[in-house]
C-alpha atoms as a PDB file:
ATOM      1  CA  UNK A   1     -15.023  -2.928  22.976  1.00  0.00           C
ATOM      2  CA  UNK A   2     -17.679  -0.466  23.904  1.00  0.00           C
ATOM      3  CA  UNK A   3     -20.469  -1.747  21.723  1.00  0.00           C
ATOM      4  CA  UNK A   4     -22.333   1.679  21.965  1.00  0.00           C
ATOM      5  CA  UNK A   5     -25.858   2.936  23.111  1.00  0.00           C
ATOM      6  CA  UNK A   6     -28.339  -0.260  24.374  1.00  0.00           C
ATOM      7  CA  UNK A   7     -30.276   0.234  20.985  1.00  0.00           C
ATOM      8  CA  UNK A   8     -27.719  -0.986  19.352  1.00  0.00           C
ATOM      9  CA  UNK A   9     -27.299   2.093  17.125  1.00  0.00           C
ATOM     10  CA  UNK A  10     -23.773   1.636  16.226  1.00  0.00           C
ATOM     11  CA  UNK A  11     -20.690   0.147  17.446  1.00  0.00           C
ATOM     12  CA  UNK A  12     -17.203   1.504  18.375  1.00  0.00           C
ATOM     13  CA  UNK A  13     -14.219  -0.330  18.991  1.00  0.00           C
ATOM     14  CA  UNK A  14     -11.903   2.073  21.247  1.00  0.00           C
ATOM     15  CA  UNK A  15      -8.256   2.226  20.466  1.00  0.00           C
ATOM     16  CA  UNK A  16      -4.933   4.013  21.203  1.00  0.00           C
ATOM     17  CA  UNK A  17      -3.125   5.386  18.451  1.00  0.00           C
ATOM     18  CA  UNK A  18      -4.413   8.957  16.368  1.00  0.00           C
ATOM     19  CA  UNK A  19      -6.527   6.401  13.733  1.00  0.00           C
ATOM     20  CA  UNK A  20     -10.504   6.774  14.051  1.00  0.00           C
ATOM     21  CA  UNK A  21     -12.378   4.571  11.020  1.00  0.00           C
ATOM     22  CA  UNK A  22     -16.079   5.627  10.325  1.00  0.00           C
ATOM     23  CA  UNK A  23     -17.831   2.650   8.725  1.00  0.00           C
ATOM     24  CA  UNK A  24     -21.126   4.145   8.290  1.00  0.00           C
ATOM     25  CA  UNK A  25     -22.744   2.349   5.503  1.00  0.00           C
ATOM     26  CA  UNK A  26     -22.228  -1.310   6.380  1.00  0.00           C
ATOM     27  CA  UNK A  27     -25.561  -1.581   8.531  1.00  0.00           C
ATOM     28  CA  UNK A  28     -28.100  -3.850   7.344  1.00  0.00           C
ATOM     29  CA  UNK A  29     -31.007  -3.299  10.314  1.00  0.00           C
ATOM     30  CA  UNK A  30     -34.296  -1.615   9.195  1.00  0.00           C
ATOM     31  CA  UNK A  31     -36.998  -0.696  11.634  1.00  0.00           C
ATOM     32  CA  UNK A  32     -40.636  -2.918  10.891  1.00  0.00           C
ATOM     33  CA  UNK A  33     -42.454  -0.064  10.798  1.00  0.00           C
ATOM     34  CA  UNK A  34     -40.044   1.435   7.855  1.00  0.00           C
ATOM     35  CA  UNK A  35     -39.350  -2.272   6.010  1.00  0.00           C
ATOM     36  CA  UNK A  36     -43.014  -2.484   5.893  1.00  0.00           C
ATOM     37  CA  UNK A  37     -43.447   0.171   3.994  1.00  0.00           C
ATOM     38  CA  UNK A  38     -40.247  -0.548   1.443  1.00  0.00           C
ATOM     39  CA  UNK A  39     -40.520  -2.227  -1.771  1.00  0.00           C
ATOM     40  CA  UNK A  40     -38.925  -5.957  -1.669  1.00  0.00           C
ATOM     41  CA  UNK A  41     -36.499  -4.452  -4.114  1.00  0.00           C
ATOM     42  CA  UNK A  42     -35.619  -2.098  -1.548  1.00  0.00           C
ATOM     43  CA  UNK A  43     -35.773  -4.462   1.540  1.00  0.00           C
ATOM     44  CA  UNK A  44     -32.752  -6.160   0.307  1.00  0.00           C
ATOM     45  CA  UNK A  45     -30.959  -3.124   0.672  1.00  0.00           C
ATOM     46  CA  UNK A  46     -29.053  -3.337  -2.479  1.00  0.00           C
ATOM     47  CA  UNK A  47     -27.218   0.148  -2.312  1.00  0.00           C
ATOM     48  CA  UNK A  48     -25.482  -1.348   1.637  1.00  0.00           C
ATOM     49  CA  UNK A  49     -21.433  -0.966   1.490  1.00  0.00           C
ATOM     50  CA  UNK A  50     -21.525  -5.024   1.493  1.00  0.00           C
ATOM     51  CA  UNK A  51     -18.676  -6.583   4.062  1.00  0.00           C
ATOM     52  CA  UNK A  52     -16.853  -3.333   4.527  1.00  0.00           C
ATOM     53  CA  UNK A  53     -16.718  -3.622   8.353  1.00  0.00           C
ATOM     54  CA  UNK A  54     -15.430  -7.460   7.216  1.00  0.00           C
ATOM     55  CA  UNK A  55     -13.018  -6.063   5.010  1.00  0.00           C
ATOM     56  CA  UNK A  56     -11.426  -3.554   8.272  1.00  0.00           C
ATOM     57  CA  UNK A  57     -11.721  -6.086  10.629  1.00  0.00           C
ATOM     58  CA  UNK A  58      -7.775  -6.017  11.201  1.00  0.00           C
ATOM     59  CA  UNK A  59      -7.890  -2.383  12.109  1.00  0.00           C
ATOM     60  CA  UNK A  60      -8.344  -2.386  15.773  1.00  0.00           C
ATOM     61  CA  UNK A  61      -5.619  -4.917  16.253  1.00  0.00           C
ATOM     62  CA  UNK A  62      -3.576  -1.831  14.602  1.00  0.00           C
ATOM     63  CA  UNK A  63      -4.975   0.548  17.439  1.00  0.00           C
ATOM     64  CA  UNK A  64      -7.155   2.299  15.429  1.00  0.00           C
ATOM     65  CA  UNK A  65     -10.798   3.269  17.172  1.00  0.00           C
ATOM     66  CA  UNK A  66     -13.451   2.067  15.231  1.00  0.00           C
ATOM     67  CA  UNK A  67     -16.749   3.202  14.485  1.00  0.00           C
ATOM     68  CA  UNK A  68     -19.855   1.342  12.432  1.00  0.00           C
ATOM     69  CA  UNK A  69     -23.188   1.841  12.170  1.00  0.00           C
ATOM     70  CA  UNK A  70     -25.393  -0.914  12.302  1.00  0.00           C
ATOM     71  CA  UNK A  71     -28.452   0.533  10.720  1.00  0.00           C
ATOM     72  CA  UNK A  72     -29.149   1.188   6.959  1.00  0.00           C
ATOM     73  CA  UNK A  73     -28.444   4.099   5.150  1.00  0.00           C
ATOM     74  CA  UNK A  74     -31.635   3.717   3.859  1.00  0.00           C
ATOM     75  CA  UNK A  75     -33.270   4.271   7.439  1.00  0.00           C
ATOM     76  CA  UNK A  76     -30.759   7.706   7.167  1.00  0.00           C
ATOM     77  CA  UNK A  77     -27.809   7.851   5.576  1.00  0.00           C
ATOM     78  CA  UNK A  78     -24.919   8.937   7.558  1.00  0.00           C
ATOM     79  CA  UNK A  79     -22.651  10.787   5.317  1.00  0.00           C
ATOM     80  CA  UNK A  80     -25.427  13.052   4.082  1.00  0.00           C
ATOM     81  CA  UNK A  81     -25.710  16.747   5.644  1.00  0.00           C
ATOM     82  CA  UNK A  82     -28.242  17.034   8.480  1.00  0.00           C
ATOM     83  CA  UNK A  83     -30.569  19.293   6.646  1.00  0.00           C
ATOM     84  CA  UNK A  84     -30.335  18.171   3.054  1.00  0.00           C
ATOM     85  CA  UNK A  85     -27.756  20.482   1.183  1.00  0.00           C
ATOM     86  CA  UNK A  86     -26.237  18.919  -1.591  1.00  0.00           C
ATOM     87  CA  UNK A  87     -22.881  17.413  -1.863  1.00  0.00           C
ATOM     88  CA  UNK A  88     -22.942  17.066  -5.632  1.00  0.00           C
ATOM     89  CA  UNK A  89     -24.636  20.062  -7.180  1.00  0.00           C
ATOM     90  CA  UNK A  90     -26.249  18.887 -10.199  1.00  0.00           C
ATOM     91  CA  UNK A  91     -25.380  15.882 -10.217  1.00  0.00           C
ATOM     92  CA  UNK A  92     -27.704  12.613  -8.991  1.00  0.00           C
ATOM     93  CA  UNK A  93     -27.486  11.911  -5.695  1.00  0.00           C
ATOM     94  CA  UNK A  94     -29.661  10.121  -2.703  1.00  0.00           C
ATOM     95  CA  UNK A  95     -30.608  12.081   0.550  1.00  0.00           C
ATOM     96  CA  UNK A  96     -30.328  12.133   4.045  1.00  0.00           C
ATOM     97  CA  UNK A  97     -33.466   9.630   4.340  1.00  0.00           C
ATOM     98  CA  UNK A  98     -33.197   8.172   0.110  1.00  0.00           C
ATOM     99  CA  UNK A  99     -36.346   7.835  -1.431  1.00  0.00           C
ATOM    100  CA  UNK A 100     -34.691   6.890  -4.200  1.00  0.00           C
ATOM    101  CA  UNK A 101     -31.786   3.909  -4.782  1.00  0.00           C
ATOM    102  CA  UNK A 102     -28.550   4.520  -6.808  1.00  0.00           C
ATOM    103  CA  UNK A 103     -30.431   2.681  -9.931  1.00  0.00           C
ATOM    104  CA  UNK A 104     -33.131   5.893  -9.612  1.00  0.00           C
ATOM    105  CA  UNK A 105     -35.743   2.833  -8.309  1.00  0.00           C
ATOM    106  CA  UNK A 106     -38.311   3.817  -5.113  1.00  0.00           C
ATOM    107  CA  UNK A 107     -37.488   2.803  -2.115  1.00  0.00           C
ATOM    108  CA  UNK A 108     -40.600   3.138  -0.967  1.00  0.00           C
ATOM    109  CA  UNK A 109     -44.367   2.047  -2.126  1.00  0.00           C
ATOM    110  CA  UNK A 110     -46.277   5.324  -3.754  1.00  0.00           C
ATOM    111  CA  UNK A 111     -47.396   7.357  -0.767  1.00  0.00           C
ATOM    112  CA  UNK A 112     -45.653   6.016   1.597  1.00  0.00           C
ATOM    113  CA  UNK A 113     -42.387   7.961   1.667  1.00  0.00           C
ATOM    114  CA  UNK A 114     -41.349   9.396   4.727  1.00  0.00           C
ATOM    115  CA  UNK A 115     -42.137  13.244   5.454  1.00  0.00           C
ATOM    116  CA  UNK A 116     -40.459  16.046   6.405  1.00  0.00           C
ATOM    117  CA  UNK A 117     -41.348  15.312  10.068  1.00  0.00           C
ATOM    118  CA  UNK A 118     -40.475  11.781  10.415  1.00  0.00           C
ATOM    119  CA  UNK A 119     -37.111  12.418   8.162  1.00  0.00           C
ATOM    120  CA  UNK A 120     -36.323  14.817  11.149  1.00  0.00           C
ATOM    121  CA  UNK A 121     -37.279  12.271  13.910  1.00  0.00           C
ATOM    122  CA  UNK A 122     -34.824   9.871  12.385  1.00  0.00           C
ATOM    123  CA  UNK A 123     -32.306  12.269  12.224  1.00  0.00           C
ATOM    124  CA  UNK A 124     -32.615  12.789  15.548  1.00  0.00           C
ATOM    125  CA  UNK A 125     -33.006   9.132  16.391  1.00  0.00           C
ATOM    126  CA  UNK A 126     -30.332   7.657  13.893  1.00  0.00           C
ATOM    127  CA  UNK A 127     -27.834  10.083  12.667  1.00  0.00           C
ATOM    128  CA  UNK A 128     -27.476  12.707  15.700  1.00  0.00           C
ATOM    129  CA  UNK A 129     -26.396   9.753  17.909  1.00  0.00           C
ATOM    130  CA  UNK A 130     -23.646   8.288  15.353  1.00  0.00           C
ATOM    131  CA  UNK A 131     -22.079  11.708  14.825  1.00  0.00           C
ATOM    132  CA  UNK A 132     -21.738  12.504  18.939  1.00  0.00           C
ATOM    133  CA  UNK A 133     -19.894   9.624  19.455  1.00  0.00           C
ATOM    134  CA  UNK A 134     -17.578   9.662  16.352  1.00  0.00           C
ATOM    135  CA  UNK A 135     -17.309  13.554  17.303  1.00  0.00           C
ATOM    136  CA  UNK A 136     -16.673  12.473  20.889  1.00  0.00           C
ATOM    137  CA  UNK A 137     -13.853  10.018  19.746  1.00  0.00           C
ATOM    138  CA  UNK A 138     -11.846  12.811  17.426  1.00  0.00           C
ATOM    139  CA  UNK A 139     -12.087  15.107  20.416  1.00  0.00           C
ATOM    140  CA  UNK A 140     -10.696  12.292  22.453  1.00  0.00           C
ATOM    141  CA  UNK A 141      -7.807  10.954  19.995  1.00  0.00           C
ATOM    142  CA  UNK A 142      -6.646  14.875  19.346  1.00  0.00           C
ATOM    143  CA  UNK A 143      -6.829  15.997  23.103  1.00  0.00           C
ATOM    144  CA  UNK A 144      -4.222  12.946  23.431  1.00  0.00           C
ATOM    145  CA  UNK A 145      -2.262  12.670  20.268  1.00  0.00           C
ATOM    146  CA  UNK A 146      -2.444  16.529  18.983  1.00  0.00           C
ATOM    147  CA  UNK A 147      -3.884  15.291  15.785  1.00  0.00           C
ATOM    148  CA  UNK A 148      -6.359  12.443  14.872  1.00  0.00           C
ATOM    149  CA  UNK A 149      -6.655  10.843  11.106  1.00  0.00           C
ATOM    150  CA  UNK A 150     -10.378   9.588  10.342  1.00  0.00           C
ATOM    151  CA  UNK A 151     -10.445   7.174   7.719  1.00  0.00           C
ATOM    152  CA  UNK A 152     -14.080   6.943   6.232  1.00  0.00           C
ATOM    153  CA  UNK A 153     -14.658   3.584   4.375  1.00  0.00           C
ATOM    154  CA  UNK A 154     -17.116   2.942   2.172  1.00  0.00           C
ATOM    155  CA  UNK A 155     -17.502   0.799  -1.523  1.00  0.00           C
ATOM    156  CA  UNK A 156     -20.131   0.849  -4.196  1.00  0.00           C
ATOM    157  CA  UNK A 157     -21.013  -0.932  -7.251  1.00  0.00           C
ATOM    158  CA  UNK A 158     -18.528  -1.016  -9.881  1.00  0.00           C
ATOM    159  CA  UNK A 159     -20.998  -0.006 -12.438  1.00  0.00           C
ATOM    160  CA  UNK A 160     -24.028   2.538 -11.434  1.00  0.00           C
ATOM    161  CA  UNK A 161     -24.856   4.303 -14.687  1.00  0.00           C
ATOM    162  CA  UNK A 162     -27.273   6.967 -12.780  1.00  0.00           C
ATOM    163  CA  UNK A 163     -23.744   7.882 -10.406  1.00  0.00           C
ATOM    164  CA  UNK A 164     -21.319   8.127 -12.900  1.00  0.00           C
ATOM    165  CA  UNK A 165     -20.430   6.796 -16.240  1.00  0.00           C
ATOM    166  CA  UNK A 166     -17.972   3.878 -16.532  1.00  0.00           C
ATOM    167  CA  UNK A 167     -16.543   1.593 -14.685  1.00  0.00           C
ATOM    168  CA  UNK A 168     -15.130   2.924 -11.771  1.00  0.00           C
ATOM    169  CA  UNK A 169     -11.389   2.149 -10.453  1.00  0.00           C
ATOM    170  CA  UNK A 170     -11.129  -0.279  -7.913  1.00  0.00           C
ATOM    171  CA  UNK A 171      -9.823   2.501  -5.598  1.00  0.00           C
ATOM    172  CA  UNK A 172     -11.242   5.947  -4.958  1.00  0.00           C
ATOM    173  CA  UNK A 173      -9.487   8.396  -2.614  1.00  0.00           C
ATOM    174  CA  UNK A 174     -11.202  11.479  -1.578  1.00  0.00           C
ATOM    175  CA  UNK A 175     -10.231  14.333   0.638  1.00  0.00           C
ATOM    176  CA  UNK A 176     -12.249  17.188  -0.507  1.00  0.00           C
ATOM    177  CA  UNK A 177     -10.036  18.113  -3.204  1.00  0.00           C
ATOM    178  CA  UNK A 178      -7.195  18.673  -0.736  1.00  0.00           C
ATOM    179  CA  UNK A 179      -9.140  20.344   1.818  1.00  0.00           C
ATOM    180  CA  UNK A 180      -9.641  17.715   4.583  1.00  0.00           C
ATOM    181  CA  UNK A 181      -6.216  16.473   5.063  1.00  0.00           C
ATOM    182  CA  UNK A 182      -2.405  17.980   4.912  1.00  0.00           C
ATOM    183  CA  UNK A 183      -0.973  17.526   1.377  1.00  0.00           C
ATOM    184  CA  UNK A 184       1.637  15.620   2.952  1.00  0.00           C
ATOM    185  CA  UNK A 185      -0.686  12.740   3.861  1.00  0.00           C
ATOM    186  CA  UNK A 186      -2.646  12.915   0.788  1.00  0.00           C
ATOM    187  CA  UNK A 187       0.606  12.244  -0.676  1.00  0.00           C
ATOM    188  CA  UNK A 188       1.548   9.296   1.460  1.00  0.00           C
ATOM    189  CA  UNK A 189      -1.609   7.796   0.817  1.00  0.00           C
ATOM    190  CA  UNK A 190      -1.343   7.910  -3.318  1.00  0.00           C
ATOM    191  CA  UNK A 191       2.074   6.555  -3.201  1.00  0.00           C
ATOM    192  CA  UNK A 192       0.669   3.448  -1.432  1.00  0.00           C
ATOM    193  CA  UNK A 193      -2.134   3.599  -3.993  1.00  0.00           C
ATOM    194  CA  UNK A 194       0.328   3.870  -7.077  1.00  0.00           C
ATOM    195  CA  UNK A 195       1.913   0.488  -6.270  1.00  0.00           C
ATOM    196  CA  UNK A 196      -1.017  -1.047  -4.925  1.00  0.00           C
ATOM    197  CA  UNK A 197      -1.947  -2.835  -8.608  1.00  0.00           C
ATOM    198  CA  UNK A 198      -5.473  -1.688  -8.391  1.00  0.00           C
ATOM    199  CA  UNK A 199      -6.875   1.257 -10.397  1.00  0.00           C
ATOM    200  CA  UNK A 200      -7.389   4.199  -8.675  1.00  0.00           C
ATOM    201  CA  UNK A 201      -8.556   7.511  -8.428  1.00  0.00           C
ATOM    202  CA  UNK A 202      -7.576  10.869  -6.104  1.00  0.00           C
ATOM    203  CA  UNK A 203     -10.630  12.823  -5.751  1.00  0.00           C
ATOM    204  CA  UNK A 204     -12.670  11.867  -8.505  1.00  0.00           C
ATOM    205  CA  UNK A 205     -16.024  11.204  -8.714  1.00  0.00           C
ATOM    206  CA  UNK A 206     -15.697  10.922  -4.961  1.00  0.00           C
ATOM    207  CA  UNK A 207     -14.330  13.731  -3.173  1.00  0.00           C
ATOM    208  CA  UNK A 208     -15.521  12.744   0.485  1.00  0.00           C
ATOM    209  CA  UNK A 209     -19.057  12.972   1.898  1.00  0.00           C
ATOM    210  CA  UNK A 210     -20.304  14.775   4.828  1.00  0.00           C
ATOM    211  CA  UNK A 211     -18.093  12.979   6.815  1.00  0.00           C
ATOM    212  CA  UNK A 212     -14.858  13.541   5.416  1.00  0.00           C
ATOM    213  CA  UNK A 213     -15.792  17.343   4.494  1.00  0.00           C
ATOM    214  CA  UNK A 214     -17.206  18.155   8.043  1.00  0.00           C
ATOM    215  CA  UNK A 215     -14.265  16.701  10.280  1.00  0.00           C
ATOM    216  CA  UNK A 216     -11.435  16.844   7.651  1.00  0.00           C
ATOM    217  CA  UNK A 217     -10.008  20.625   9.117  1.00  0.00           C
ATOM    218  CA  UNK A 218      -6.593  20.074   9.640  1.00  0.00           C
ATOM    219  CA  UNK A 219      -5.389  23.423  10.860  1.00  0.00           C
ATOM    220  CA  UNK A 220      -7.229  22.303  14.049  1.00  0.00           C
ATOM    221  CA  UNK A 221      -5.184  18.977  13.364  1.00  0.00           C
ATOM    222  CA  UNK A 222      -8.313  16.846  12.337  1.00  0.00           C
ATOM    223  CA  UNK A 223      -7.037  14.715   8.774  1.00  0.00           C
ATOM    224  CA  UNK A 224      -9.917  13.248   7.025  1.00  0.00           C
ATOM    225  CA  UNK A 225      -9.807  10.963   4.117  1.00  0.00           C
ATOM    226  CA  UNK A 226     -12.392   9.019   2.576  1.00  0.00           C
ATOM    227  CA  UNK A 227     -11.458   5.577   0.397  1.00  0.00           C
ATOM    228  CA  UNK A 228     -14.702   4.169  -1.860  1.00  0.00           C
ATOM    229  CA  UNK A 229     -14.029   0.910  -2.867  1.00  0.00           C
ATOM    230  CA  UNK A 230     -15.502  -0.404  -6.042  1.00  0.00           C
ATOM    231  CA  UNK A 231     -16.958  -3.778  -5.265  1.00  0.00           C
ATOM    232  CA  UNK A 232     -15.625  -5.670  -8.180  1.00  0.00           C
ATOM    233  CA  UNK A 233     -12.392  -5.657  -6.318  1.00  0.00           C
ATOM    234  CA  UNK A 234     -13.794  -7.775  -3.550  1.00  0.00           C
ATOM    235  CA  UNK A 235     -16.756  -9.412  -5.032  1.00  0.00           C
ATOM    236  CA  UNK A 236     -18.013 -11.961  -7.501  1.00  0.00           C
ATOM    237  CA  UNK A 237     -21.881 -10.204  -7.502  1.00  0.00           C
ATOM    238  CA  UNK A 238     -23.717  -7.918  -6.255  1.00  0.00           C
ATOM    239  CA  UNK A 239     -25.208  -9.503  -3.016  1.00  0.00           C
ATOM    240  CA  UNK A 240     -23.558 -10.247   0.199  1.00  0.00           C
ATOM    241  CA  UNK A 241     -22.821 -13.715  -0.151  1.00  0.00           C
ATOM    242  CA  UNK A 242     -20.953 -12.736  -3.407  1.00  0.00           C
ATOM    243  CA  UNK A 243     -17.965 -11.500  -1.100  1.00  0.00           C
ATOM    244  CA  UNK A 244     -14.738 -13.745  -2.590  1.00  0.00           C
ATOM    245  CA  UNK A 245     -12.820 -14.199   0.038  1.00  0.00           C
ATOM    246  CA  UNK A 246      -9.586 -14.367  -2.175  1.00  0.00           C
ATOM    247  CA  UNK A 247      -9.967 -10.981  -3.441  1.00  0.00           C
ATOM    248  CA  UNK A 248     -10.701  -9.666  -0.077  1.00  0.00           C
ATOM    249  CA  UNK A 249      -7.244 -11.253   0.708  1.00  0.00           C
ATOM    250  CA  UNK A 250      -5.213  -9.301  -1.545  1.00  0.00           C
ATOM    251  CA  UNK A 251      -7.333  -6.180  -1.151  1.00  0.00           C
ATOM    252  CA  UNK A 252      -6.945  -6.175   2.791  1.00  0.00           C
ATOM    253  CA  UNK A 253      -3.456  -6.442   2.304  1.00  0.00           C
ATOM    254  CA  UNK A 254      -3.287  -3.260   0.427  1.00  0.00           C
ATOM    255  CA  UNK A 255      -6.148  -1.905   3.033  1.00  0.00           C
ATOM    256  CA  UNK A 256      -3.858  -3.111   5.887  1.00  0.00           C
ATOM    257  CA  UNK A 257      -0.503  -0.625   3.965  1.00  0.00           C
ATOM    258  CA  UNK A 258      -3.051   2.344   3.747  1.00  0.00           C
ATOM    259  CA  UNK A 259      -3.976   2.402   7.130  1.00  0.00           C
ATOM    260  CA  UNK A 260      -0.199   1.566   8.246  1.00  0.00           C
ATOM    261  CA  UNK A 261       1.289   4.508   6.582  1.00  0.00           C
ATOM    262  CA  UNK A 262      -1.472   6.758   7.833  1.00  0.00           C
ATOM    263  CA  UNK A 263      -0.320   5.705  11.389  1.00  0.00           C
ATOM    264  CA  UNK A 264       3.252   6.111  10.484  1.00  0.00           C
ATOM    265  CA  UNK A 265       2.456   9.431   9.739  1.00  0.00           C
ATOM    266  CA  UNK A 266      -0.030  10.560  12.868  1.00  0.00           C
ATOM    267  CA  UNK A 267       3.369   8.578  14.596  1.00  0.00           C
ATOM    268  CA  UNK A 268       5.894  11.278  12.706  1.00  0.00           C
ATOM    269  CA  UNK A 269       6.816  14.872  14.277  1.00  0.00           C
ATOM    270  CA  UNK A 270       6.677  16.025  10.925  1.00  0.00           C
ATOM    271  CA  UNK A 271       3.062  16.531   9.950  1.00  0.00           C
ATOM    272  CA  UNK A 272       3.245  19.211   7.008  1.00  0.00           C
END
């Protein structure tokens, strides 16, 4: 394992086959200086992608290269454009550094937000770094496979009324309407979902973040795919120590099929 810079920005488990995972919301560090000026709301970081890392943990015994972040997407959220365009036009969303949760709460204590200038300092200090090394790791996996499939993961509350209305299905596949990946693996990938037994949904109200829309170009032979995972399908609650770790059995199993035909795929000749 190459656990990354000395700061401890992120890890990144180096494999060999044409897999790369991005696990860029799992993080639960916070600077002092920005806790300090959080809500306790806030601090207990309530919007974090609880135990997804946990819930992967099989995938670089599968060869797949790995690569989490161990900060907070509330210090800067890594599947957010750099300069704050929107992803969902018109629709409620949170920002590169949120100021706002998913429930529409602060994040921060009145005045103390961060500014233009220190939201670019973190993006420099936080994001920049996470993106050269998962960039670094495509380049890699393509210059020696031809191809590479990244695999964002990522879950969210079952229920977030300011998000979306509902309940949402217990899985969410998103390739930018089509865009990120060959049809071919999009197709793979729903088959596996169809007889998976959870709900699911093929780019719903999740089409794929920054992440999956700025490395998903596959006529240069970069697949991307992002899965959002409702946490009901995993979970008892809403807090960490909510994770049931019967759930998470039959989940990973499914997890574990998804990620095996994707490598049965980046493994094929045929890639159309």
């Amino acid at each position: 394992m190459d656990r990354g810079p000395a700061d401890g920005l992120y890890t990144c488990t180096r494999g060999g086959s044409a897999l790369v995972l991005s696990i860029p919301h799992s993080g639960r560090r916070v600077p002092g200086s920005i806790a300090a000026r959080m809500t306790p709301q806030a601090r207990e970081l309530p919007d974090t992608d609880w135990r997804v890392d946990e819930l992967y943990d099989f995938a670089a015994d599968l060869g797949a290269t790995v690569v989490r972040a161990n900060y907070s997407r509330y210090v800067v959220d890594l599947n957010r454009p750099p300069h704050g365009v929107s992803l969902y036009p018109g629709q409620a969303e949170t920002g590169l550094c949120p100021v706002t949760g998913f429930d529409g709460r602060a994040v921060y204590e009145p005045g103390r937000e961060p500014d233009d200038a220190e939201i670019e300092l973190r993006r420099m200090r936080f994001w920049q770094p996470y993106h050269d090394r998962l960039g670094a790791e495509l380049q890699r996996v393509c210059e020696r496979h031809g191809k590479a499939v990244l695999y964002d993961c990522h879950s969210i509350a079952s229920v977030v009324p300011r998000l979306f209305e509902g309940r949402l299905p217990g899985l969410n596949l998103g390739t930018n309407r089509g865009r990120s990946c060959t049809p071919a693996l999009q197709e793979r990938v729903v088959a596996v979902l169809g007889g998976s037994g959870y709900e699911f949904s093929v780019n719903g109200r999740f089409i794929g973040g920054f992440i999956t829309r700025h490395y998903g170009q596959p006529e240069r032979g970069l697949h991307a795919l992002q899965m959002e995972i409702a946490q009901d399908a995993y979970m008892d609650g809403a807090a960490p120590e909510d994770y049931s770790r019967d759930r998470a059995a039959t989940l990973r199993s499914r997890l574990r099929r998804i990620l095996g035909v994707l490598l049965e795929w980046a493994d094929s000749t045929d890639w159309d």
